[in-house]
Every structure is written in C-alpha cells, then in structure tokens.
N, C-alpha and C. Protein backbone atom coordinates (compact mmCIF):
# COMPACT_ATOMS: atom_id res chain seq x y z
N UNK A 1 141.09 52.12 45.92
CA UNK A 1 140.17 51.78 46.99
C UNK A 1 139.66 53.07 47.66
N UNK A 2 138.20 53.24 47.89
CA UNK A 2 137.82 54.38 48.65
C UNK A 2 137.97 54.67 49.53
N UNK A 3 138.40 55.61 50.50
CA UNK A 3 138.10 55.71 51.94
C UNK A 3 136.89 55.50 52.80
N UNK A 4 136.94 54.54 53.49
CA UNK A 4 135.28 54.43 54.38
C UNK A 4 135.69 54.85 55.79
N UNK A 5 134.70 55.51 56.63
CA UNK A 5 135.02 55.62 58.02
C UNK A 5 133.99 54.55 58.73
N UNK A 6 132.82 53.99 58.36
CA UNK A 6 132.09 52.88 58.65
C UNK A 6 132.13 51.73 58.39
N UNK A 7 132.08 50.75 58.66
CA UNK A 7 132.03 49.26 57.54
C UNK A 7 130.97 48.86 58.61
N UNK A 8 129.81 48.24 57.40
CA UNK A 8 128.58 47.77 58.08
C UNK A 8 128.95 46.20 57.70
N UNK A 9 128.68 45.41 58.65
CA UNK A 9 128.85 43.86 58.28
C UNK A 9 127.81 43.34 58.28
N UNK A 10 127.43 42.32 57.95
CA UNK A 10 126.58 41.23 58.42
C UNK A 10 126.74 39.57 57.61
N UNK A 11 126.18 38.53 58.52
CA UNK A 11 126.85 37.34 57.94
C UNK A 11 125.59 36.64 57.29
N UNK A 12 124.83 37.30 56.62
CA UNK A 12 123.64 37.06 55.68
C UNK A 12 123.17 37.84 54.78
N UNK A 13 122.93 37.66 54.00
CA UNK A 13 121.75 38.95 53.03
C UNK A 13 120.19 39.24 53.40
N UNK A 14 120.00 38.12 54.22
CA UNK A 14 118.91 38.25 54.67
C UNK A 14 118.85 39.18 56.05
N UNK A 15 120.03 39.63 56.18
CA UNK A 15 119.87 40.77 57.15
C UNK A 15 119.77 41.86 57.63
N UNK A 16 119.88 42.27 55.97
CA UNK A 16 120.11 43.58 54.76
C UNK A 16 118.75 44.77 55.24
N UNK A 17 117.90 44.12 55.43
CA UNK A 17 116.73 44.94 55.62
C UNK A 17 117.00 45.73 57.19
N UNK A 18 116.94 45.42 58.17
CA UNK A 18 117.57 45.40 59.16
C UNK A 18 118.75 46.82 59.11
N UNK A 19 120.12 45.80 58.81
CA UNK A 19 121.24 46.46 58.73
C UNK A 19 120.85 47.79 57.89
N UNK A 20 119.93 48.20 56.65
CA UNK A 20 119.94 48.77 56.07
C UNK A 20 120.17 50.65 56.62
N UNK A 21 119.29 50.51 57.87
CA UNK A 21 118.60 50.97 58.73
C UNK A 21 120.06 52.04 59.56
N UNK A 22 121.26 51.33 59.69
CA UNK A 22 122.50 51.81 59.76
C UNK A 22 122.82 52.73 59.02
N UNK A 23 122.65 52.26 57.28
CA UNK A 23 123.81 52.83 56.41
C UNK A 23 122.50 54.17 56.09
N UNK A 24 121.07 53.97 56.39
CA UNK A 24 120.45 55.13 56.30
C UNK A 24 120.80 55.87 56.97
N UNK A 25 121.21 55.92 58.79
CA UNK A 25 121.66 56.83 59.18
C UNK A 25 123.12 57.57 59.44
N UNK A 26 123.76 56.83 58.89
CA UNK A 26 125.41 57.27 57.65
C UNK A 26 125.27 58.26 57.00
N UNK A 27 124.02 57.90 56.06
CA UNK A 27 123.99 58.84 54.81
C UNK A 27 123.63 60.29 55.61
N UNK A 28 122.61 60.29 56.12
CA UNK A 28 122.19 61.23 56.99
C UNK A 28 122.98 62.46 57.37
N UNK A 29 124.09 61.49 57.91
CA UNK A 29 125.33 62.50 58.31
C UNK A 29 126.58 62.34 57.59
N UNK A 30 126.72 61.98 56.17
CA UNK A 30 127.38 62.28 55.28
C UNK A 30 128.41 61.09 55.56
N UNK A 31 128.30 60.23 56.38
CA UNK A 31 129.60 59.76 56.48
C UNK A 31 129.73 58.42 56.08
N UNK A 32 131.07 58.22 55.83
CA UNK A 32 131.16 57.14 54.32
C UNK A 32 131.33 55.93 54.80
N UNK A 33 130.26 54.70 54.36
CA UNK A 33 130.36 53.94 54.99
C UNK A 33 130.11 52.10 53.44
N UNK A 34 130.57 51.55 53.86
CA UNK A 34 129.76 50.52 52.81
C UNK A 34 129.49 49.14 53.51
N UNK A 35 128.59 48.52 52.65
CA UNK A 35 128.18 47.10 53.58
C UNK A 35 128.64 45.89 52.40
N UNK A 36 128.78 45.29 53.75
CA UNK A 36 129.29 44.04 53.32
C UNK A 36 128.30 42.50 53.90
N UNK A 37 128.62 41.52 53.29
CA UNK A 37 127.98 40.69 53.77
C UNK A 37 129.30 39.11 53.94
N UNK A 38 129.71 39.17 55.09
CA UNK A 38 130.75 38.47 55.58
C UNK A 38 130.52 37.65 57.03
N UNK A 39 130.66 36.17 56.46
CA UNK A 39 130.23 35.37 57.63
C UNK A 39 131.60 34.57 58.59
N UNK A 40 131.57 35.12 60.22
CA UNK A 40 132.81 34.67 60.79
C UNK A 40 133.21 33.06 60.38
N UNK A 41 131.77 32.16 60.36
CA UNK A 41 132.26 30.97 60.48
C UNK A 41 132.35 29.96 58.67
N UNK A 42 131.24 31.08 57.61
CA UNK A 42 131.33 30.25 56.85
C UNK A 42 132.76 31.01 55.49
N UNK A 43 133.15 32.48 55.60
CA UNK A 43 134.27 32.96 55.14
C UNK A 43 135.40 33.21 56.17
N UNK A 44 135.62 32.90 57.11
CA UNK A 44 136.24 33.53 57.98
C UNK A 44 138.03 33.94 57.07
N UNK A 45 138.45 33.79 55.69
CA UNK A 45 139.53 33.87 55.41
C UNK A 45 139.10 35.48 54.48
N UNK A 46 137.65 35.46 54.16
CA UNK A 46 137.31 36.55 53.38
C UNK A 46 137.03 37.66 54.28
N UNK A 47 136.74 37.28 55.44
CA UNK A 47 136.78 38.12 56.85
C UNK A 47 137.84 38.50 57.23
N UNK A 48 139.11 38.09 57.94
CA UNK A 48 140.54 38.49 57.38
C UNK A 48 140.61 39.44 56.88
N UNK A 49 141.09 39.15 55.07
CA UNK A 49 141.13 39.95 53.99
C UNK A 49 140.56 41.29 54.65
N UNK A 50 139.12 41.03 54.14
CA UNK A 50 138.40 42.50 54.13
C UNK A 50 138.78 43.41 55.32
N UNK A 51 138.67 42.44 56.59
CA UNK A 51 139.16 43.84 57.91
C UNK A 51 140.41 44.25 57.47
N UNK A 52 141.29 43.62 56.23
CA UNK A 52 142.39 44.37 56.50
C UNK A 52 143.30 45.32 55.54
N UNK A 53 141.80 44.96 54.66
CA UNK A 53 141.75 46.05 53.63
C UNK A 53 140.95 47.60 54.27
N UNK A 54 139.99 47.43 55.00
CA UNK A 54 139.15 48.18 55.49
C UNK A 54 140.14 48.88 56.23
N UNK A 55 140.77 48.69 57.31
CA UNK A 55 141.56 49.44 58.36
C UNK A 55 142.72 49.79 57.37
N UNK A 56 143.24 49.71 56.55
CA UNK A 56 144.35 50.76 55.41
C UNK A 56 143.17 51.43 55.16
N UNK A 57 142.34 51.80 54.89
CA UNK A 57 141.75 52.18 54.02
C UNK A 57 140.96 53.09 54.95
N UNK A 58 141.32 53.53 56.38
CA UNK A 58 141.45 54.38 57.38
C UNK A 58 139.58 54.50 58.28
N UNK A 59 138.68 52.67 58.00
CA UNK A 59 137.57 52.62 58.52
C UNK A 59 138.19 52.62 59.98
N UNK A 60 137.04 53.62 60.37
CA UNK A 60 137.15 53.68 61.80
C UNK A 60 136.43 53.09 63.00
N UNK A 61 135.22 52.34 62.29
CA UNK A 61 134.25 51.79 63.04
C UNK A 61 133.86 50.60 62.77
N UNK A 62 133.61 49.34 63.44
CA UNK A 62 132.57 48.32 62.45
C UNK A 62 131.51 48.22 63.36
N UNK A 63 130.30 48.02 62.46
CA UNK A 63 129.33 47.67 62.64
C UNK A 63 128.64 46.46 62.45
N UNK A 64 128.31 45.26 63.21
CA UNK A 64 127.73 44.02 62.71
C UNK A 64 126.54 43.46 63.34
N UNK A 65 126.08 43.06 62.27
CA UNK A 65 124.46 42.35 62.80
C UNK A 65 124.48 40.72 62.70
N UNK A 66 124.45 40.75 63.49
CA UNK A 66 124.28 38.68 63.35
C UNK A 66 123.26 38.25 64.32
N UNK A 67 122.53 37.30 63.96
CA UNK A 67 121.65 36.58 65.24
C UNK A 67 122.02 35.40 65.55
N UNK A 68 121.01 34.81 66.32
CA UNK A 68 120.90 33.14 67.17
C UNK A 68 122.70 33.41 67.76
N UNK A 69 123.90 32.61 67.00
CA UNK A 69 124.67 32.33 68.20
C UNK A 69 125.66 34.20 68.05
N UNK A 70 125.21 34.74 66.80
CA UNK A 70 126.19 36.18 66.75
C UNK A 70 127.38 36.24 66.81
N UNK A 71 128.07 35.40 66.12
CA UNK A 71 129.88 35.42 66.38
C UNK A 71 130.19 36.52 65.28
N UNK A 72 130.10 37.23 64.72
CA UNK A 72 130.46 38.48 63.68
C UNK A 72 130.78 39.07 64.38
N UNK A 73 130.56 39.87 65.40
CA UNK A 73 130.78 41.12 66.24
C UNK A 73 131.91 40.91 67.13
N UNK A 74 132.20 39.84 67.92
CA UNK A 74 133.18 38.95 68.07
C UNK A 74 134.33 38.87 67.42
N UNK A 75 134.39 38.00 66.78
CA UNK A 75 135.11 37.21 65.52
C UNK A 75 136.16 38.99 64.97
N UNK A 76 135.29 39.83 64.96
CA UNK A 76 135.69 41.22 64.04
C UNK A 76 136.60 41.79 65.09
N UNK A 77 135.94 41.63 66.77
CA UNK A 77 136.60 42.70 67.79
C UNK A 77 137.69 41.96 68.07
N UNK A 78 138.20 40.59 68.01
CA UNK A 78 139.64 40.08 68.11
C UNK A 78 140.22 40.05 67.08
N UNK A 79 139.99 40.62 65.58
CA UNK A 79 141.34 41.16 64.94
C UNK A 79 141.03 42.59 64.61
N UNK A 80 140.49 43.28 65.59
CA UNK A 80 140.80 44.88 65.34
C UNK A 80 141.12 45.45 66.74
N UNK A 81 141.84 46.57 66.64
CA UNK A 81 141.26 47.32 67.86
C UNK A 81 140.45 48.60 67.68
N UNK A 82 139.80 48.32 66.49
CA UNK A 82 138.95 49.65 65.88
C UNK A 82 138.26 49.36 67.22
N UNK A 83 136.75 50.32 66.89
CA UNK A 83 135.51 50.03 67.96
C UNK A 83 134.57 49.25 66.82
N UNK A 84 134.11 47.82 67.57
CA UNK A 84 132.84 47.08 67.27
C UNK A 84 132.13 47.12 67.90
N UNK A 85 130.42 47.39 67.26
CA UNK A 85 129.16 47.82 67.39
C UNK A 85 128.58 46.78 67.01
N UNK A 86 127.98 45.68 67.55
CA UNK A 86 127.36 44.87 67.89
C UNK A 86 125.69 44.87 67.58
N UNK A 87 124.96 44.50 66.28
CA UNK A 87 123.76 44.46 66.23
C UNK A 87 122.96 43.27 66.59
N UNK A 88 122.50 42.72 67.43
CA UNK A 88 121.80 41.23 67.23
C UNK A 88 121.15 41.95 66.92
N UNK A 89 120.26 40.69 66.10
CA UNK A 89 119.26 40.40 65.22
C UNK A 89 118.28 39.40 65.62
N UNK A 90 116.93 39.65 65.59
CA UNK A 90 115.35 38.78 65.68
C UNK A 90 115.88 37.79 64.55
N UNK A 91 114.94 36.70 65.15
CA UNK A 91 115.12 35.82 64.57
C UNK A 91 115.12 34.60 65.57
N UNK A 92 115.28 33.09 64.62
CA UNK A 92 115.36 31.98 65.51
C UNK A 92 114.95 31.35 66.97
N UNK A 93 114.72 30.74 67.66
CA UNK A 93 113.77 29.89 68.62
C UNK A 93 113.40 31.12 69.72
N UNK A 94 114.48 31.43 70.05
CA UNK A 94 114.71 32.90 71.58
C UNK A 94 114.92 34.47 70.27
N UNK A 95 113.79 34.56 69.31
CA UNK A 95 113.92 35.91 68.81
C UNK A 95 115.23 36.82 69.06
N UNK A 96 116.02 36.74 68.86
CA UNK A 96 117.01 37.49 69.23
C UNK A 96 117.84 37.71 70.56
N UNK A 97 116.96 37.02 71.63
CA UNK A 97 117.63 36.76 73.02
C UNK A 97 118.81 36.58 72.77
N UNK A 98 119.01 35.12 72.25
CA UNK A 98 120.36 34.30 72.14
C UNK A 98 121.20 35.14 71.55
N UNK A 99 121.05 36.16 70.48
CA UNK A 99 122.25 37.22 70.19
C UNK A 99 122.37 38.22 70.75
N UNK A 100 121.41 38.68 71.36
CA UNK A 100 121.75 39.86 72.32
C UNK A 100 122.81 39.56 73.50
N UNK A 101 122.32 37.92 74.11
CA UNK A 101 123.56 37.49 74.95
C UNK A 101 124.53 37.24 74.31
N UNK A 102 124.67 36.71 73.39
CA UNK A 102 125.91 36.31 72.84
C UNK A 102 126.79 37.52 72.40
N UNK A 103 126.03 38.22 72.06
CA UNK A 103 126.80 39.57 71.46
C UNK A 103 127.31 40.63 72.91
N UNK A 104 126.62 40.67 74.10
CA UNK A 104 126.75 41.31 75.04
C UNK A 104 128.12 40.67 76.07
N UNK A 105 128.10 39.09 75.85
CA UNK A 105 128.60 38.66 76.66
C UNK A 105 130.27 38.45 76.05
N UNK A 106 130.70 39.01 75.52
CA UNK A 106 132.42 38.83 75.30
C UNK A 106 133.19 39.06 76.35
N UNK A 107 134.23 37.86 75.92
CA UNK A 107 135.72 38.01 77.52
C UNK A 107 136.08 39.10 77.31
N UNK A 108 136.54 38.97 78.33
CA UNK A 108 137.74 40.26 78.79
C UNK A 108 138.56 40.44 78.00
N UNK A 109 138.78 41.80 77.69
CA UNK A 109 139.93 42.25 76.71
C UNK A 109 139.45 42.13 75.36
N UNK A 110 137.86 42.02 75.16
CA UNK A 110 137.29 42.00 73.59
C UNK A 110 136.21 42.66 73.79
N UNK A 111 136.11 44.05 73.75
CA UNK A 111 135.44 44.95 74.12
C UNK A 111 133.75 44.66 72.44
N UNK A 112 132.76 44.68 72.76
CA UNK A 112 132.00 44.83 71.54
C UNK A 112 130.62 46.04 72.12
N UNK A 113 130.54 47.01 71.98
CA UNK A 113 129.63 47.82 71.98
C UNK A 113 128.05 47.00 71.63
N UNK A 114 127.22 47.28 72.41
CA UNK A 114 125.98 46.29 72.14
C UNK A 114 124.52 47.10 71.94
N UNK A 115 124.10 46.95 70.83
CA UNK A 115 123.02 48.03 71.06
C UNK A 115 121.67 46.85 70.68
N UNK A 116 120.29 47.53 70.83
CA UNK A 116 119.20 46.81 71.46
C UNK A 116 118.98 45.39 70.23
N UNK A 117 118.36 44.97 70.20
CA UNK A 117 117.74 43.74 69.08
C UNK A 117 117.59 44.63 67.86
N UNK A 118 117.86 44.41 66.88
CA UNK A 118 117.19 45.14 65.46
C UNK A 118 117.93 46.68 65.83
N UNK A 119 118.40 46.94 66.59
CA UNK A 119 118.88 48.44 67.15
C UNK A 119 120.18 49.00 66.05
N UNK A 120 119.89 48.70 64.19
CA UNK A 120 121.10 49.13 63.40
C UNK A 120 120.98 50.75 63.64
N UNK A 121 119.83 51.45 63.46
CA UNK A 121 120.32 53.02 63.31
C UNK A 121 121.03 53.04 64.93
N UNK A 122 120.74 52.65 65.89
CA UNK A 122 121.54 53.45 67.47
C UNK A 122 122.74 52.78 67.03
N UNK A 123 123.16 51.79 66.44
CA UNK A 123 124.71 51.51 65.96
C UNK A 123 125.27 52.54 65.50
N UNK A 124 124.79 53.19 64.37
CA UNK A 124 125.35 53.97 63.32
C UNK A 124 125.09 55.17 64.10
N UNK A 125 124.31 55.46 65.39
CA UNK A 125 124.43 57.18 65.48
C UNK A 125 125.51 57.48 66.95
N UNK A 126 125.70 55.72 66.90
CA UNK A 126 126.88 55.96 68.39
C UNK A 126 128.21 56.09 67.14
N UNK A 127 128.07 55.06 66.22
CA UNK A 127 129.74 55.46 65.41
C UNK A 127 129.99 56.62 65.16
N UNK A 128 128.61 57.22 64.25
CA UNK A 128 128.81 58.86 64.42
C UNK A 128 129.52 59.77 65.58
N UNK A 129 128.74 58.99 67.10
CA UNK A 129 129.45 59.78 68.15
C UNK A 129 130.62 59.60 68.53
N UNK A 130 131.49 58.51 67.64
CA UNK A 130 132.99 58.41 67.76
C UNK A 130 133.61 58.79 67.10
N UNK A 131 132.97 58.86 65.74
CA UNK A 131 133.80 60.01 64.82
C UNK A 131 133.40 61.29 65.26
N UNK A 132 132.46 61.98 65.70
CA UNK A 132 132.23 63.06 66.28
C UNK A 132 133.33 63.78 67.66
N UNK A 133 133.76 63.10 67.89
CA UNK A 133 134.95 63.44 69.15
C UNK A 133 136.19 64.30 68.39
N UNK A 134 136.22 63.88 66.92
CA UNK A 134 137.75 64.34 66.44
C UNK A 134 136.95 65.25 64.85
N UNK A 135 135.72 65.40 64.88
CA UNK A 135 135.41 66.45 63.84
C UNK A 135 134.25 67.02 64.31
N UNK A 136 134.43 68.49 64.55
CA UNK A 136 133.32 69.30 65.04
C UNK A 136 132.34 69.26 64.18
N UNK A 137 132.53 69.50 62.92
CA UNK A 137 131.34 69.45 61.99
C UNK A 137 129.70 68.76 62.33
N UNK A 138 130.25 67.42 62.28
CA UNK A 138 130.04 65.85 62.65
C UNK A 138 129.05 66.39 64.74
N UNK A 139 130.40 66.67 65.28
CA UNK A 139 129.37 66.91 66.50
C UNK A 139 128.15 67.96 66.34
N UNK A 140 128.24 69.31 65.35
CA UNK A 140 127.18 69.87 65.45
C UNK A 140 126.36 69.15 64.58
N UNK A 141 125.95 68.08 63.86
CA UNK A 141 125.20 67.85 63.16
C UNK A 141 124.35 67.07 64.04
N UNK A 142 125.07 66.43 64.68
CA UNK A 142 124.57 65.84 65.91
C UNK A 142 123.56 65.99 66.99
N UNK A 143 124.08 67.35 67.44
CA UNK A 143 123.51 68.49 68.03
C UNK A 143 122.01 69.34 67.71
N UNK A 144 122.58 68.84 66.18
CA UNK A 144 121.03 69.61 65.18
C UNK A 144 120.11 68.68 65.56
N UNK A 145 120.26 67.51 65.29
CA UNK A 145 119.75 66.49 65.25
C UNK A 145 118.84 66.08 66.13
N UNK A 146 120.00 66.11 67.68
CA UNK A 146 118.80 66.05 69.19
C UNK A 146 118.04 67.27 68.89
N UNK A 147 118.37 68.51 68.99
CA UNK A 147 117.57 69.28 68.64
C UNK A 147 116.25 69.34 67.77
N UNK A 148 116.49 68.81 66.71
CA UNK A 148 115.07 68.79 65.99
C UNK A 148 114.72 67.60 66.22
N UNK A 149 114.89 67.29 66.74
CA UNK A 149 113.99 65.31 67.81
C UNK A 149 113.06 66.27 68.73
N UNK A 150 113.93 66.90 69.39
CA UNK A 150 113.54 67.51 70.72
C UNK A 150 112.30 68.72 70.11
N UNK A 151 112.37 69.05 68.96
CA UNK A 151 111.48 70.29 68.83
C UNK A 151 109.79 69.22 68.33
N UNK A 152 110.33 68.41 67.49
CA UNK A 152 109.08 67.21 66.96
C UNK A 152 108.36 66.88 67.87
N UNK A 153 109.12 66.05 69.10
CA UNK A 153 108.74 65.80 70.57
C UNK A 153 107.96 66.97 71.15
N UNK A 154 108.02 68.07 70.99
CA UNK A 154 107.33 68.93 71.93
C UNK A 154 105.96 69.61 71.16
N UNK A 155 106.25 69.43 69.71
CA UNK A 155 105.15 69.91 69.15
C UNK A 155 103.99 68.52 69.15
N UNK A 156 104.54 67.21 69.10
CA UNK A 156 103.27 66.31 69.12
C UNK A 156 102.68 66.53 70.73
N UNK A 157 103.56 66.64 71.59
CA UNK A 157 103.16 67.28 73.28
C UNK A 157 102.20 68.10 72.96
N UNK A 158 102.75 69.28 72.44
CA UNK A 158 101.29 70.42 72.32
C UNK A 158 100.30 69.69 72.54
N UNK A 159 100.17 69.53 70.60
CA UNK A 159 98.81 69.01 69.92
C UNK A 159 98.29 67.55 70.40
N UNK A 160 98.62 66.69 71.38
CA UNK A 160 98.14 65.98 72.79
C UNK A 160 97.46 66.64 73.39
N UNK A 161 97.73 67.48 73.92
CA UNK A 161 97.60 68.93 74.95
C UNK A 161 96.24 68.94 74.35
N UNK A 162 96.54 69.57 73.23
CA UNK A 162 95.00 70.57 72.88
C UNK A 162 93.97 69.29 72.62
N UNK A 163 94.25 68.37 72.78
CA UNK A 163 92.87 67.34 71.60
C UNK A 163 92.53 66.99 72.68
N UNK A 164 93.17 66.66 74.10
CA UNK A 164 92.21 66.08 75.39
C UNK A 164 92.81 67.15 76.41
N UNK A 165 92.68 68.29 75.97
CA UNK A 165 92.50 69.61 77.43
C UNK A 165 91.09 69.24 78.15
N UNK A 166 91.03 69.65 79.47
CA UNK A 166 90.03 69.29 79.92
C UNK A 166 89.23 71.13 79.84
N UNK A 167 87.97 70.86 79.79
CA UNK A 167 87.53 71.97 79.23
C UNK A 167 86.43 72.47 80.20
C-alpha cells in the first residue's frame, strides 16, 4: 500500500470534475494524495474500511465534496481525528446552500473545516498548510506561491494603469 498524506473523497463520480480541482493543487506541491469515490450513506461499511486503511497508511488530511444534504465530511470527521476539509458542492434545488450549511453546521466535538461552494483547490492549499507546519520545504513552496500570485497581481495592476492613465 502507498503512502498518501491527502485522501480526496467524494460520494459521486459526478463530482470528479469539481473535486479534480484539489488533487490539481496536490500535484502542484508534490504531495501525495489519491481520490476516492465513497458514499457515507450508500457504502458506509466501504467508508470504514478505507478510513482505516488510509490512516495506517500515515494520510494526514481528508478532503470531501458532497452536496444537497453533505454527510461525507461528517460521517469521515466522527471516525477520525485526522483534520476534515469539507467541500460542498452546487447542485440541487438551494445550489449548494443546503451543503454549505450542512457541511458548516456540525455538533460539538466534530470539528469539519469548511471551505466556499465548489471551493476544492482552497481545500487542498489549506491541507497543504497543515502539512506545511511540520515540513519546511512544503512551507517555502507555499511562500513561493503567494509570492508569484502577488507578483501576477501587480503586473495586471500595471498594465490597468497604463491602458486607462488619464492623459
């Protein structure tokens, strides 16, 4: 079995496009992650299993996308005490409302990290920032990263600048 430090979930294939969006920014920063497609309510025994193959297997993070009622993110953060990252997903009558609450709103003592609707890469670049706490590497890549955001950002500023300077 490989070592993963990510596990991307989701309880559809049809959510793949989406979620994909995560494991792109994994690759990014080298870090090893694989996806799965595992549903709390219709495998919940293959859900089991896998978290508990995944945590031997020294994953440090999960990541899950589910919409309308979102029990994945859930369902995952009461048998781990890894950190779960919480994706709702668009979709169904309230576009993604209903999972953003559902996913935001967990009891006490079931902590799930919640990031925006469709929000898989800010999943994957906060896991990064948890594996980043215990490998410097990982934090300067990080670092590069705002950085060349921050340099892109200032050069489209310029060339704004110059196309409506007042003259």
């Amino acid at each position: 079995m490989d070592k993963i430090q990510v596990a991307i979930l989701m309880g559809s294939d049809s959510d793949l496009d989406t979620m994909k969006k995560a494991a792109d920014a994994l690759q990014e920063f080298k870090v090893a992650y694989e996806i799965r497609v595992l549903s709390a309510h219709r495998t919940p025994a293959a859900l089991d299993k896998y978290l508990k193959e995944a945590e031997q297997r020294d994953c440090q993070a999960f990541i899950c996308g589910a919409g309308m009622a979102a029990h994945l993110a859930g369902a995952v953060a009461a048998r781990t005490v890894r950190p779960v990252i919480g994706v709702p997903l668009s979709g169904g009558i309230m576009d993604g409302l209903d999972a953003l609450l559902a996913t935001v709103q967990m009891p006490g003592g079931m902590p799930v990290a919640t990031v925006a609707v469709n929000g898989a890469r800010n999943a994957a670049l906060l896991a990064v920032q948890m594996l980043a706490l215990e490998d410097p590497k990982l934090r300067k890549a990080l670092v590069d990263q705002r950085d060349k955001a921050a340099a892109r950002l200032a050069e489209k500023d310029a060339e704004v600048a110059r196309r409506h300077a007042k003259e």
